[in-house]
N, C-alpha and C. Protein backbone atom coordinates (compact mmCIF):
# COMPACT_ATOMS: atom_id res chain seq x y z
N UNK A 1 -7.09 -4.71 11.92
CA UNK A 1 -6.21 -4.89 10.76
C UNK A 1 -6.63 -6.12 9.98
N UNK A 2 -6.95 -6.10 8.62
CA UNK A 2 -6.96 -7.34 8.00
C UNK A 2 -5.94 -7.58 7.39
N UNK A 3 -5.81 -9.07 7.84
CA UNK A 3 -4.54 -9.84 8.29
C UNK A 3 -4.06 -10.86 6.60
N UNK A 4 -3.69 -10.56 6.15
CA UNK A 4 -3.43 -12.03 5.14
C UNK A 4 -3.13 -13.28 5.18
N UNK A 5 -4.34 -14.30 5.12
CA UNK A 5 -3.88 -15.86 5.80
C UNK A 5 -3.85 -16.66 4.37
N UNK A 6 -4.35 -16.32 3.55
CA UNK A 6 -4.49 -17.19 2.19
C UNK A 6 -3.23 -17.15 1.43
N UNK A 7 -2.39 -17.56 0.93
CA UNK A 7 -1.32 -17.62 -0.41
C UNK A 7 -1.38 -16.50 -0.64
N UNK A 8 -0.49 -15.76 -0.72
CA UNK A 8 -0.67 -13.96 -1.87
C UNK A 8 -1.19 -14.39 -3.01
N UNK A 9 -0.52 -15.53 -3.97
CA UNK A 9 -0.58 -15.73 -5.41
C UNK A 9 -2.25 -15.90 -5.62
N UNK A 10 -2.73 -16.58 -4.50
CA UNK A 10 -4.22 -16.81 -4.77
C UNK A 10 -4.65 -15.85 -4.59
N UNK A 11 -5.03 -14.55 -3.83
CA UNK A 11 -5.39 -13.50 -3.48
C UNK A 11 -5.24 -12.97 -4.80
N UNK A 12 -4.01 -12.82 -5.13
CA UNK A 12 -3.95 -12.15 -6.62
C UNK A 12 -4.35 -11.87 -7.79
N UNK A 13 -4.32 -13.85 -7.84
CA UNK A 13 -5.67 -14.14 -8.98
C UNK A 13 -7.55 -14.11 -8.40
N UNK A 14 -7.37 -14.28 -7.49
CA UNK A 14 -9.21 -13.96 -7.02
C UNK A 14 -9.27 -12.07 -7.36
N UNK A 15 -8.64 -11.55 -7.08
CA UNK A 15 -8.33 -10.02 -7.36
C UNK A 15 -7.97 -9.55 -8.43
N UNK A 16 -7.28 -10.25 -9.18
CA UNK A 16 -7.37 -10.05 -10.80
C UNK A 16 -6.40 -8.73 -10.71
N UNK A 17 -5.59 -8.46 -9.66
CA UNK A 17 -4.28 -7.66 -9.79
C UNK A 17 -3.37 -7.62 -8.97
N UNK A 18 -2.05 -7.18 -9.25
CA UNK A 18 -1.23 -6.88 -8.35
C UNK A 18 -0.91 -6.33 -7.26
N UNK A 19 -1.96 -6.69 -6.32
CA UNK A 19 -2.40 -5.71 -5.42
C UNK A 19 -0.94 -5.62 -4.35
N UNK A 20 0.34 -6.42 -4.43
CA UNK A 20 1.38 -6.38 -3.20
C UNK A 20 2.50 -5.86 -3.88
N UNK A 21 2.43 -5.47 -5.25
CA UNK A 21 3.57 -4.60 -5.79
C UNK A 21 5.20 -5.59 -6.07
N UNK A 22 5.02 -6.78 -6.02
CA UNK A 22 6.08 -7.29 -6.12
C UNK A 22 6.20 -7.84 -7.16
N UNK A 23 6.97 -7.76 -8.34
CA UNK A 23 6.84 -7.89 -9.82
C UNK A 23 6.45 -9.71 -10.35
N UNK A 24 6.83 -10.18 -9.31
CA UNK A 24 6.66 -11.81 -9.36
C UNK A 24 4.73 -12.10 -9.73
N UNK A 25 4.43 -11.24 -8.55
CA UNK A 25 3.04 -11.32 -8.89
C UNK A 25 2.64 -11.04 -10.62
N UNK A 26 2.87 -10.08 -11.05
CA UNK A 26 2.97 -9.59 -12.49
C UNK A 26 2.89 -10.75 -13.64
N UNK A 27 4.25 -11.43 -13.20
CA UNK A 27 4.57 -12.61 -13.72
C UNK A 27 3.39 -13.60 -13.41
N UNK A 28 2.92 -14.09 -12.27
CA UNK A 28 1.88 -14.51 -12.06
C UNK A 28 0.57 -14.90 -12.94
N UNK A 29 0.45 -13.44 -12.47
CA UNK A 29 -1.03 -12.73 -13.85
C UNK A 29 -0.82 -13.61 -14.62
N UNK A 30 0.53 -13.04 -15.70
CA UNK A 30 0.46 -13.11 -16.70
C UNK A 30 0.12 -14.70 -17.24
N UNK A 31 0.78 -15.68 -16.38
CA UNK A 31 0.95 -17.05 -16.80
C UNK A 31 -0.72 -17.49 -16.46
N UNK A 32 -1.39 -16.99 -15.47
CA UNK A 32 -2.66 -17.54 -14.86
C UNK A 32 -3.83 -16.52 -14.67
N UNK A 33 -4.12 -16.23 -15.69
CA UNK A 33 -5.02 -14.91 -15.43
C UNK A 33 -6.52 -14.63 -14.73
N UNK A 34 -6.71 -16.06 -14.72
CA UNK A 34 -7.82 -16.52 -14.22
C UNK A 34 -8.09 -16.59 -12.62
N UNK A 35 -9.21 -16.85 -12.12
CA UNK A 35 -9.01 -17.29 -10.50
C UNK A 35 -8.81 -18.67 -10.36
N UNK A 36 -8.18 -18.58 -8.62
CA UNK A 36 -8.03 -20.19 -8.66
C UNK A 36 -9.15 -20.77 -8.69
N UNK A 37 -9.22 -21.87 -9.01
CA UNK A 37 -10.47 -23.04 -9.49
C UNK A 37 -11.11 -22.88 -10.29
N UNK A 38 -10.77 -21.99 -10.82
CA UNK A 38 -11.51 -21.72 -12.67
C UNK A 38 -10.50 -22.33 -13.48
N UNK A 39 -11.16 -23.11 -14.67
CA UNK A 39 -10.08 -23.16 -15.78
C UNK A 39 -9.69 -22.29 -16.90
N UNK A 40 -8.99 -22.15 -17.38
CA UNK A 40 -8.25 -21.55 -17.94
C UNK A 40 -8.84 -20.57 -18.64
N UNK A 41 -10.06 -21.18 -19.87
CA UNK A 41 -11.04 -20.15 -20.23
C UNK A 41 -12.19 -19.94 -19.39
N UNK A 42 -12.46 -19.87 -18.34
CA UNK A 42 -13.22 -19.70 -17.80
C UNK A 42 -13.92 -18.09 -17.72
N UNK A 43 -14.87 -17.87 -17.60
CA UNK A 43 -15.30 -16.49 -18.07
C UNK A 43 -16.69 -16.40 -16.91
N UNK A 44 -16.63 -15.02 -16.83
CA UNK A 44 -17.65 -14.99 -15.49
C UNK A 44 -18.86 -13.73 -16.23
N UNK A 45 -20.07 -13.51 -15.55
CA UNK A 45 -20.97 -12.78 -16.07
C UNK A 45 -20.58 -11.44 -15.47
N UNK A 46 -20.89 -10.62 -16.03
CA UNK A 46 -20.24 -9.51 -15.50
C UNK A 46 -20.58 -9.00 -14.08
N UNK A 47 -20.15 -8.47 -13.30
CA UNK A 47 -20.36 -8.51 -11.80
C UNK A 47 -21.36 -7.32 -11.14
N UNK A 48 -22.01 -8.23 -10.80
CA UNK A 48 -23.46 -6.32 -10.03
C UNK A 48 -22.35 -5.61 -10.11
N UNK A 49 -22.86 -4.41 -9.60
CA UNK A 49 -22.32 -2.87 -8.99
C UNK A 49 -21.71 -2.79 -7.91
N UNK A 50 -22.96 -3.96 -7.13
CA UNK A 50 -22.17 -3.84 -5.72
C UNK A 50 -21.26 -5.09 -5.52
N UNK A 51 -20.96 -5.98 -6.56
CA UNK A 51 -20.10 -6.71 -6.63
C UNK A 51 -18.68 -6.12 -6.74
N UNK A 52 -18.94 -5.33 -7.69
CA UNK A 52 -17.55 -4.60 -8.46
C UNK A 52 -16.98 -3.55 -7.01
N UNK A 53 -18.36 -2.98 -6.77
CA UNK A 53 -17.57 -2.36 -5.39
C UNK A 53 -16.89 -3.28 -4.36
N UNK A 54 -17.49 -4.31 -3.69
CA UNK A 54 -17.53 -4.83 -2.79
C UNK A 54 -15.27 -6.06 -3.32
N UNK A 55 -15.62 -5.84 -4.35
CA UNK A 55 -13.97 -6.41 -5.09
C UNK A 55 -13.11 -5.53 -5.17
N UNK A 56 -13.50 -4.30 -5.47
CA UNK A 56 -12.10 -2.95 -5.25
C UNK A 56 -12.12 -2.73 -3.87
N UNK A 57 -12.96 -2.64 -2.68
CA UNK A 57 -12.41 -2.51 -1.36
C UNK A 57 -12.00 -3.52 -0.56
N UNK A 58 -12.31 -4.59 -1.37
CA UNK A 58 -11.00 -5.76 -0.81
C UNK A 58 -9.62 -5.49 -1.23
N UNK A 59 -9.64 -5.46 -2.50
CA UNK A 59 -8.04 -4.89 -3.04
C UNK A 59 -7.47 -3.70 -1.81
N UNK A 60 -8.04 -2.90 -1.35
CA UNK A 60 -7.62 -1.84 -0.51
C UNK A 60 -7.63 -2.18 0.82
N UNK A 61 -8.73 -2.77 0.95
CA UNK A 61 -8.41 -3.55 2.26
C UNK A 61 -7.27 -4.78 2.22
N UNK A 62 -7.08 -5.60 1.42
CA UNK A 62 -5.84 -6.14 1.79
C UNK A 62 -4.75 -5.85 1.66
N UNK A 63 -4.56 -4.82 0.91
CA UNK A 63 -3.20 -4.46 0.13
C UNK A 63 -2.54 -3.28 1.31
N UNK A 64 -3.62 -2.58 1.70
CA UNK A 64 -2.37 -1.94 3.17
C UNK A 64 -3.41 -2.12 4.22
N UNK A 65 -3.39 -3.61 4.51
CA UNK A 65 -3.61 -4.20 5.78
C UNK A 65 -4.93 -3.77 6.60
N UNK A 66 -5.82 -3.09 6.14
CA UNK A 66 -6.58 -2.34 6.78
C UNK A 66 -7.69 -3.52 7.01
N UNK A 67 -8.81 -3.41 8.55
CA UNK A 67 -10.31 -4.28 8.53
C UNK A 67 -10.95 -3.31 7.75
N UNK A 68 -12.64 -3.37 7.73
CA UNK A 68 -13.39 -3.10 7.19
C UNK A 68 -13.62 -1.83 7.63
N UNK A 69 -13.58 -1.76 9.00
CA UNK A 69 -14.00 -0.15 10.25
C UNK A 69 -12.79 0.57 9.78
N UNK A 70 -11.65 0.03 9.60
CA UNK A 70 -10.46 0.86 9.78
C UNK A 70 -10.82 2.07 8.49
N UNK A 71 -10.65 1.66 7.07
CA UNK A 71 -11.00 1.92 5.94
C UNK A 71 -11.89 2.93 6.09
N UNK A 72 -13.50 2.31 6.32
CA UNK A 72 -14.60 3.22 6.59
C UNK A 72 -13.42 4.69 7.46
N UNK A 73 -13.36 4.36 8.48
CA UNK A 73 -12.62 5.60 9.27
C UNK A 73 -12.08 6.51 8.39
N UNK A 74 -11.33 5.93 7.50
CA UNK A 74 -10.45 6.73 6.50
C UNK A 74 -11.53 7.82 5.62
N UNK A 75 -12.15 6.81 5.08
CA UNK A 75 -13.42 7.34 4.15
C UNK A 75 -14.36 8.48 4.52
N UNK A 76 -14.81 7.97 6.00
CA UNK A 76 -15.63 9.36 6.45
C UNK A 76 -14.32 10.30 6.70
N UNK A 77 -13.48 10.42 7.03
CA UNK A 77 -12.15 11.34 7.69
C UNK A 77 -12.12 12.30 5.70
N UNK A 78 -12.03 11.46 4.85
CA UNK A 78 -11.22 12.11 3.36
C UNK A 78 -12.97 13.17 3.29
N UNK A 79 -14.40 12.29 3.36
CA UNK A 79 -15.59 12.85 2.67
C UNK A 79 -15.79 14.43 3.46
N UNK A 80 -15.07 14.56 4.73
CA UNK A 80 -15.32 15.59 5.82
C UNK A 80 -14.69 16.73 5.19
N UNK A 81 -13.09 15.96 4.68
CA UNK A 81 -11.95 16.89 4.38
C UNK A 81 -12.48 18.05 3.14
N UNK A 82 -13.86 18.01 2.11
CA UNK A 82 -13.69 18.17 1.08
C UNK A 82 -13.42 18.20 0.00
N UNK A 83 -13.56 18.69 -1.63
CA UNK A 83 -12.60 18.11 -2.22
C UNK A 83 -13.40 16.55 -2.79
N UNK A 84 -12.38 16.06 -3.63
CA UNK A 84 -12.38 14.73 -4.34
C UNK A 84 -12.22 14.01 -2.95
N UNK A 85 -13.34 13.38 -2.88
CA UNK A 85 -13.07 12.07 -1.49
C UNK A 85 -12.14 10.76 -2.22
N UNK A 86 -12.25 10.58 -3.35
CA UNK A 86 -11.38 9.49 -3.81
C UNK A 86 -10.09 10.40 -3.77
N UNK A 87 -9.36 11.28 -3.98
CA UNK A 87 -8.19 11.59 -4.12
C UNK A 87 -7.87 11.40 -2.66
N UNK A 88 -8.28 12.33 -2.03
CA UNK A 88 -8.16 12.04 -0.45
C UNK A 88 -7.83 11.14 0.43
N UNK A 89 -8.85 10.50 -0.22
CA UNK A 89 -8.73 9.40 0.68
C UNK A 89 -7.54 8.48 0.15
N UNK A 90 -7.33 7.99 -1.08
CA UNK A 90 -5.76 7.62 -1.32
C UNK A 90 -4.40 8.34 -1.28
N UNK A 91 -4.70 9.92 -0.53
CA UNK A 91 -3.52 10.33 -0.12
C UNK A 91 -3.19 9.62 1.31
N UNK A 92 -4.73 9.31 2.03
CA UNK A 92 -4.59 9.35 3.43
C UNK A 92 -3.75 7.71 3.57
N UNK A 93 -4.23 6.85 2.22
CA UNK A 93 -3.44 5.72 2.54
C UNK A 93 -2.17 5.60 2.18
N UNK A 94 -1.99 6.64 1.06
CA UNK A 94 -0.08 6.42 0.29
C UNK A 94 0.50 7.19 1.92
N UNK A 95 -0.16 7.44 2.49
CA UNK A 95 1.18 8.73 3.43
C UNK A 95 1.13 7.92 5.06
N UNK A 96 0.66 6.75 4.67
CA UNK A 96 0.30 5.66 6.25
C UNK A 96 1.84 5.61 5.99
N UNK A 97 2.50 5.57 7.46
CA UNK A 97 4.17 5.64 7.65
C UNK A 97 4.24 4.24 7.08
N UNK A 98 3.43 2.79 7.34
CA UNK A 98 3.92 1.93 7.21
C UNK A 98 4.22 1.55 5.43
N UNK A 99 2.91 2.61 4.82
CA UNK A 99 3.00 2.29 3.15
C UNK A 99 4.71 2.82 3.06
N UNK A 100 4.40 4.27 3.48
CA UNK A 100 6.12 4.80 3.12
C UNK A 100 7.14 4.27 3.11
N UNK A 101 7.03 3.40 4.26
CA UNK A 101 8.50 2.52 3.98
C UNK A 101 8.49 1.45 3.19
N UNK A 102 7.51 1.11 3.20
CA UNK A 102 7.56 0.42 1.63
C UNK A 102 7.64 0.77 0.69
N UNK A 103 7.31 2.27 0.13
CA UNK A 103 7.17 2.75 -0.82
C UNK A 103 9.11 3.27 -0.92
N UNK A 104 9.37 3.66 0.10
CA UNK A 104 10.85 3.43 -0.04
C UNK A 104 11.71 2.61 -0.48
N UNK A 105 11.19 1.53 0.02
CA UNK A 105 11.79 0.25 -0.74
C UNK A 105 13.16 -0.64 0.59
N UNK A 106 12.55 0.16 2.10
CA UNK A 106 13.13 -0.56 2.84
C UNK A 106 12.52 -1.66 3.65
N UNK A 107 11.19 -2.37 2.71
CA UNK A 107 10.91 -3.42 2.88
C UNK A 107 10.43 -4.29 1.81
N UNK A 108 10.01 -5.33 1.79
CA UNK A 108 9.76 -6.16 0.60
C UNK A 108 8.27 -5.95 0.49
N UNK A 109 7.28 -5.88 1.09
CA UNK A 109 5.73 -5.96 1.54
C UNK A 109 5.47 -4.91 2.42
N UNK A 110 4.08 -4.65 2.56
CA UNK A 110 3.39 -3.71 3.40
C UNK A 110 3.59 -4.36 4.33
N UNK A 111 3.41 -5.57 4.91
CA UNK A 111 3.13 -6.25 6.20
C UNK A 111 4.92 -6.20 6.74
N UNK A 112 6.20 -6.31 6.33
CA UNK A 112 7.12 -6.63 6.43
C UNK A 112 7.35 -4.80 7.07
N UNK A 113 7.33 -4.11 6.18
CA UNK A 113 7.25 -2.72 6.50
C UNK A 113 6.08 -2.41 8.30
N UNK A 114 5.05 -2.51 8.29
CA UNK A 114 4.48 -2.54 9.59
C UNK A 114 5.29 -3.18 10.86
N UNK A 115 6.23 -4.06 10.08
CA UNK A 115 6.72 -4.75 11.16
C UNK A 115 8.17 -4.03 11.83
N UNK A 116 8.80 -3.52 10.70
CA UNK A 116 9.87 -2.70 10.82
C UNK A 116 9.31 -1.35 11.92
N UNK A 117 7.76 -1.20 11.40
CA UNK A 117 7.28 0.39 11.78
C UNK A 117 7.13 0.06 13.46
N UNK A 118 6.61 -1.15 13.89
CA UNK A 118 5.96 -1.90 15.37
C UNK A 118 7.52 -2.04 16.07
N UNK A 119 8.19 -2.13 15.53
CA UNK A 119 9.19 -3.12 15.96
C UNK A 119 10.15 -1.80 16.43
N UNK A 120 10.05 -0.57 16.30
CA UNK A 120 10.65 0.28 16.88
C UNK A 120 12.20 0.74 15.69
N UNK A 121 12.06 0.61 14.59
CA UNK A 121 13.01 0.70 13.65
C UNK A 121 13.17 2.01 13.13
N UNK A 122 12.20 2.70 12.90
CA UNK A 122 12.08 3.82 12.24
C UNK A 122 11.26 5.35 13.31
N UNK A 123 12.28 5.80 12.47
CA UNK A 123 11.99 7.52 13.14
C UNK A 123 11.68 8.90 12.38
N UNK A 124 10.87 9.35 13.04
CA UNK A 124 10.39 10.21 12.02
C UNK A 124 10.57 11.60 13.14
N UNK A 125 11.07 12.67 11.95
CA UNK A 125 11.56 14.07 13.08
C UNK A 125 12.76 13.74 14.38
N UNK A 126 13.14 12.61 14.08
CA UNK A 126 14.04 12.59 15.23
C UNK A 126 13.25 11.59 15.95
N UNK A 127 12.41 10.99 16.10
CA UNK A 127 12.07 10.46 17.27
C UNK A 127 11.41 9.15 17.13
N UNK A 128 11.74 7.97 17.19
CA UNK A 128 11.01 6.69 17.53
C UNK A 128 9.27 7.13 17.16
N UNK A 129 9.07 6.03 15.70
CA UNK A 129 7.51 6.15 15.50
C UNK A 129 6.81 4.79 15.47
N UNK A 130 5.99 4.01 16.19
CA UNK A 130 6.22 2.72 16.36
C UNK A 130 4.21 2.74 16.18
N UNK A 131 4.05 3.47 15.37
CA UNK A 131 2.10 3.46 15.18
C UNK A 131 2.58 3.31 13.24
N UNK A 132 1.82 1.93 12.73
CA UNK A 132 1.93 2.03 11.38
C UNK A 132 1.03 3.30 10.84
N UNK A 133 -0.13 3.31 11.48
CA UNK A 133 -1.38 3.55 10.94
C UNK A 133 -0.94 5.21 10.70
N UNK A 134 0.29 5.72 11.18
CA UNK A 134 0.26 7.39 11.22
C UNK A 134 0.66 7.95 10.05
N UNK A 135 -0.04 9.37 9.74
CA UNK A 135 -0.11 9.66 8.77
C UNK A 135 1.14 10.85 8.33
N UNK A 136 2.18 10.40 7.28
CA UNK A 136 3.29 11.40 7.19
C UNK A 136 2.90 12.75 6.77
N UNK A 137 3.04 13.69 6.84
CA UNK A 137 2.91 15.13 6.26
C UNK A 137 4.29 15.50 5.35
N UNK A 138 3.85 16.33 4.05
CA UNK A 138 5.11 17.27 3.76
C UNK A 138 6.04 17.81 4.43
N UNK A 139 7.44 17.75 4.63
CA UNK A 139 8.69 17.86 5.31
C UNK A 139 9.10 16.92 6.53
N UNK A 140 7.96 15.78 6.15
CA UNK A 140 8.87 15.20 7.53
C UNK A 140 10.22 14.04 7.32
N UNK A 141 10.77 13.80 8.09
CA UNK A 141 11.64 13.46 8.01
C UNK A 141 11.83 11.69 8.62
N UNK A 142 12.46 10.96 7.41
CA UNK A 142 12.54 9.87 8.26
C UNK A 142 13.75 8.68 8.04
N UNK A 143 14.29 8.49 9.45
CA UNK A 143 15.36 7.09 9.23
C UNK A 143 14.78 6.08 9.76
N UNK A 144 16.03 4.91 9.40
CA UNK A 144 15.71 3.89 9.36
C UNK A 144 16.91 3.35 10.37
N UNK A 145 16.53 2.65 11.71
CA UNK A 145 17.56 2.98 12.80
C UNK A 145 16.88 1.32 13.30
N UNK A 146 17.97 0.84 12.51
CA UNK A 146 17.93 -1.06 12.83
C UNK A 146 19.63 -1.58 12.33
N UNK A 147 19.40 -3.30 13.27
CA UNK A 147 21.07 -3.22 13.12
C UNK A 147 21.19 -3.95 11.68
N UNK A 148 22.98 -3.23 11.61
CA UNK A 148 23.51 -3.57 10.61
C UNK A 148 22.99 -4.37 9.70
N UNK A 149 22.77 -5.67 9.64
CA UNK A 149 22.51 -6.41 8.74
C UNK A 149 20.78 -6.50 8.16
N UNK A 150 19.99 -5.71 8.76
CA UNK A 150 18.75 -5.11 8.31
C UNK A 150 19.01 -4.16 7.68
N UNK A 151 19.63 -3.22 8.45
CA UNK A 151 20.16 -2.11 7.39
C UNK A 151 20.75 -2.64 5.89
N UNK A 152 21.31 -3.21 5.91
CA UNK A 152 22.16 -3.77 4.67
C UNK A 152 21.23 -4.01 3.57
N UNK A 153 20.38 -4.99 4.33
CA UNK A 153 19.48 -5.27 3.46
C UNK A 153 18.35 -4.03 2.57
N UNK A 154 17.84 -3.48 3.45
CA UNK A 154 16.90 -2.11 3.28
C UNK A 154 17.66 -1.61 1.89
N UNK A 155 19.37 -1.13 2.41
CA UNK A 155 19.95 -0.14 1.38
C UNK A 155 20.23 -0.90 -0.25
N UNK A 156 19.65 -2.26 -0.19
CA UNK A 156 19.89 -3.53 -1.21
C UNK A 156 18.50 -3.12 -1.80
N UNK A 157 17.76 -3.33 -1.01
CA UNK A 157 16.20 -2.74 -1.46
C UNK A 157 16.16 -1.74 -2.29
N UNK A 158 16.68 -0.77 -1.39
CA UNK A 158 16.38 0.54 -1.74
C UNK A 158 16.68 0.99 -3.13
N UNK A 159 17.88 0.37 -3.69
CA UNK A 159 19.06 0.50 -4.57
C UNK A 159 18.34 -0.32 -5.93
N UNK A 160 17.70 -1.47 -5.92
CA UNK A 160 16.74 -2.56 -6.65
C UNK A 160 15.29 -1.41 -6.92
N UNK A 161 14.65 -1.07 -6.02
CA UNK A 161 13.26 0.09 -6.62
C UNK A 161 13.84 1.39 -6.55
N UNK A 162 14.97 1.71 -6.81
CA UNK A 162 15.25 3.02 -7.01
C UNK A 162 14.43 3.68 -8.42
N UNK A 163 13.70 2.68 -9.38
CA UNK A 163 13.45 3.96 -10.45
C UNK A 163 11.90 3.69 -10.06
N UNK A 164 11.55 2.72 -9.05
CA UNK A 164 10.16 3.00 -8.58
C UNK A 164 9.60 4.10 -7.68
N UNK A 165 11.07 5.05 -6.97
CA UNK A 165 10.48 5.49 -6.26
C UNK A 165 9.57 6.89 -6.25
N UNK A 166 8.17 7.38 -5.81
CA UNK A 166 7.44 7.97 -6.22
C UNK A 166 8.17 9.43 -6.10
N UNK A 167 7.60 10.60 -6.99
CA UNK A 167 8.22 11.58 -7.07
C UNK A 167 7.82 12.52 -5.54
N UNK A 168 7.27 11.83 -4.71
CA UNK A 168 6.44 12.64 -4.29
C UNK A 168 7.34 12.66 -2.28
N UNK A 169 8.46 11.15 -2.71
CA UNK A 169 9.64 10.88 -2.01
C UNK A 169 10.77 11.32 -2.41
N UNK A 170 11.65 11.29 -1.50
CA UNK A 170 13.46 11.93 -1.91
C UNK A 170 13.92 10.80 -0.47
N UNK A 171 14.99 9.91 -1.17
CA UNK A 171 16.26 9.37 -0.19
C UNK A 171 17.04 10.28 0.31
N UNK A 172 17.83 10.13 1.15
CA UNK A 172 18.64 11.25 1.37
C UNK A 172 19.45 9.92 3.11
N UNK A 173 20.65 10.69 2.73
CA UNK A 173 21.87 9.83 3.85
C UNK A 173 21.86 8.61 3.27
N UNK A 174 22.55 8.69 2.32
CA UNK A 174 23.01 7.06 1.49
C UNK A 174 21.61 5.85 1.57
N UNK A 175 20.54 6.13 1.67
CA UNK A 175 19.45 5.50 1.15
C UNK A 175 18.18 5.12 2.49
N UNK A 176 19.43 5.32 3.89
CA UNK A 176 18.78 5.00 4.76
C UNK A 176 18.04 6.14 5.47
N UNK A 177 17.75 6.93 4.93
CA UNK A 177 16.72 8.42 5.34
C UNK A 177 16.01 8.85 4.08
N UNK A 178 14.84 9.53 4.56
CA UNK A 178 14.13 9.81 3.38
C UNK A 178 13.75 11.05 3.97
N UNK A 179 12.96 12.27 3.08
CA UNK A 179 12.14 13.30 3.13
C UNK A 179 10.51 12.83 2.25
N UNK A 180 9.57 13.28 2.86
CA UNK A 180 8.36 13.62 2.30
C UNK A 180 8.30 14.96 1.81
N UNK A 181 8.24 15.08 0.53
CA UNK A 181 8.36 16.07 -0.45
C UNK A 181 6.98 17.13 -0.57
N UNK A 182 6.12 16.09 -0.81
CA UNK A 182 4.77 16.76 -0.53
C UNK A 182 3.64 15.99 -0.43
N UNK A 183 2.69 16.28 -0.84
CA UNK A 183 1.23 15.16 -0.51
C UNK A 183 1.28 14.17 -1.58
N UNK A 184 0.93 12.95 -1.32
CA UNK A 184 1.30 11.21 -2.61
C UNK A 184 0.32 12.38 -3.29
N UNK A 185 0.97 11.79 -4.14
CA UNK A 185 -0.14 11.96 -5.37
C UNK A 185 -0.79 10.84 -6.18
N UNK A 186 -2.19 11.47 -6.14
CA UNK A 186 -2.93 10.05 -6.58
C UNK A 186 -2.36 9.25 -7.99
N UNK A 187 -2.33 9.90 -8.68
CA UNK A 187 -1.97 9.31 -9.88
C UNK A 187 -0.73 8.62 -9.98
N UNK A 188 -0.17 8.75 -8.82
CA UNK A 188 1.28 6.89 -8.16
C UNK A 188 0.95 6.34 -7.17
N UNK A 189 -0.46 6.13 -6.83
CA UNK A 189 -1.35 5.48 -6.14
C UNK A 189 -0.10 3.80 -6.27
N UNK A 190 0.03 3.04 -5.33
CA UNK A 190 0.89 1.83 -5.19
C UNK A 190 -0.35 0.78 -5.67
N UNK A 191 -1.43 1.19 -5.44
CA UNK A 191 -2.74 -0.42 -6.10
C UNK A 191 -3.02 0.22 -7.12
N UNK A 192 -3.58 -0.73 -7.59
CA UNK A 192 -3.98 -1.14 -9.07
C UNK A 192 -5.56 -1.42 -8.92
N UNK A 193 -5.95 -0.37 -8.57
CA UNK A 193 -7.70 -0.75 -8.10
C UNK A 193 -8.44 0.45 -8.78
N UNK A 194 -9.72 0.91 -8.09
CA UNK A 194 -10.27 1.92 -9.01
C UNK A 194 -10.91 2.39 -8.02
N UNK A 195 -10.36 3.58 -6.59
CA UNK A 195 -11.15 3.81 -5.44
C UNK A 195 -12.03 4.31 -5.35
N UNK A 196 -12.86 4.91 -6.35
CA UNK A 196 -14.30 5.20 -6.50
C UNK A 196 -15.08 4.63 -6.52
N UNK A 197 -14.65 3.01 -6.92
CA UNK A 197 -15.97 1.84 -6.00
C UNK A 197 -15.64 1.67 -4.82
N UNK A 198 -14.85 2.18 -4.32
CA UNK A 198 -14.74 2.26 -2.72
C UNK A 198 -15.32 3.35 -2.23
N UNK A 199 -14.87 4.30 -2.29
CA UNK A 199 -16.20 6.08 -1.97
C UNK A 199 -17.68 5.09 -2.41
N UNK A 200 -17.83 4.67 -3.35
CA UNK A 200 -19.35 4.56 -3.97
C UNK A 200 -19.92 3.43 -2.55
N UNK A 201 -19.12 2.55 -2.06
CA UNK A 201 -19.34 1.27 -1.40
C UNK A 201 -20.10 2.06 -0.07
N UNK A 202 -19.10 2.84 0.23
CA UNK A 202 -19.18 3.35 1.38
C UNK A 202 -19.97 4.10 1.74
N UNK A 203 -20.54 5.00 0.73
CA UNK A 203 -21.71 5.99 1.06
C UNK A 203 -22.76 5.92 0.06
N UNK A 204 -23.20 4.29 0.00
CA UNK A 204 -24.18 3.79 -0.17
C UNK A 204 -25.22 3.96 1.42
């Protein structure tokens, strides 16, 4: 798993996007658009190929927690499947249980969400799912089975990104259950990256 040890805000600006979905970052950008230790106009030459790649699979690698092997895994798994390997392969990351609950909005962060997912909180089909890395399918089913005052919070969440949430989710039992509707769809992809320099990185 790659782990986040640096400031988010700095990550942000070295990344030149919002890669953690939390609107503060946004705000961020906007005031500092630059990276840290550049000044203000600072301007860079435009970046190799394999620069530009090697900067969108960091965005993906940090943004849902993944190392370098993990990712690759994903990548050969989507290129096998057929099909658009970039679509694929960002279904295989929007439908990671741990994105979902973030994408629900019963956590603040991907990493906060993994922790809910480790920590034995959430159930999917009825049953205790405690692997972030697993991948949801169409119709499954999932609560959110933590005490009260987590709960509280989640349904505070939930209620705050309610017009974020993707079409591709449905709440259901007053905010603390959800359904998977059908496969993410790429085009509400949660990063702000461009994963075809990631396919391109990879099967170089």
């Amino acid at each position: 798993m790659s782990r986040v040890r640096k400031p988010r805000g700095k990550i942000v600006r070295a990344l030149g996007a919002n890669i953690f979905g939390n609107p503060k970052f946004d705000r961020l950008l906007e005031r500092k658009p630059h990276p840290p230790g550049k000044p203000p106009r600072w301007s860079s030459r435009r970046a190799s190929e394999y620069g530009e790649q090697l900067r969108e699979t960091r965005k993906y690698r940090v943004a849902y927690g993944l190392g370098r092997r993990q990712l690759k895994t994903l990548y050969e798994k989507a290129r096998r499947a057929g099909g658009s390997t970039s679509d694929t392969l960002l279904v295989y990351l929007e439908a990671r249980l741990s994105n979902v609950v973030f994408r629900l909005g019963w956590a603040v962060s991907r990493a906060q969400a993994r922790q809910l997912v480790s920590h034995g909180h959430i159930a999917v089909n009825g049953r205790i799912l405690d692997i972030p890395s697993a991948v949801l399918r169409p119709g499954d089913f999932l609560e959110l089975r933590a005490p009260e005052a987590l709960a509280e919070s989640a349904r505070r969440l939930a209620r705050e990104q309610a017009p974020r949430l993707p079409s591709w989710l449905a709440r259901e039992g007053g905010g603390l259950a959800a359904r998977v509707l059908s496969a993410p769809a790429p085009e509400e992809a949660s990063v702000p990256g461009r994963i075809g320099k990631v396919v391109e990185f990879f099967a170089r």
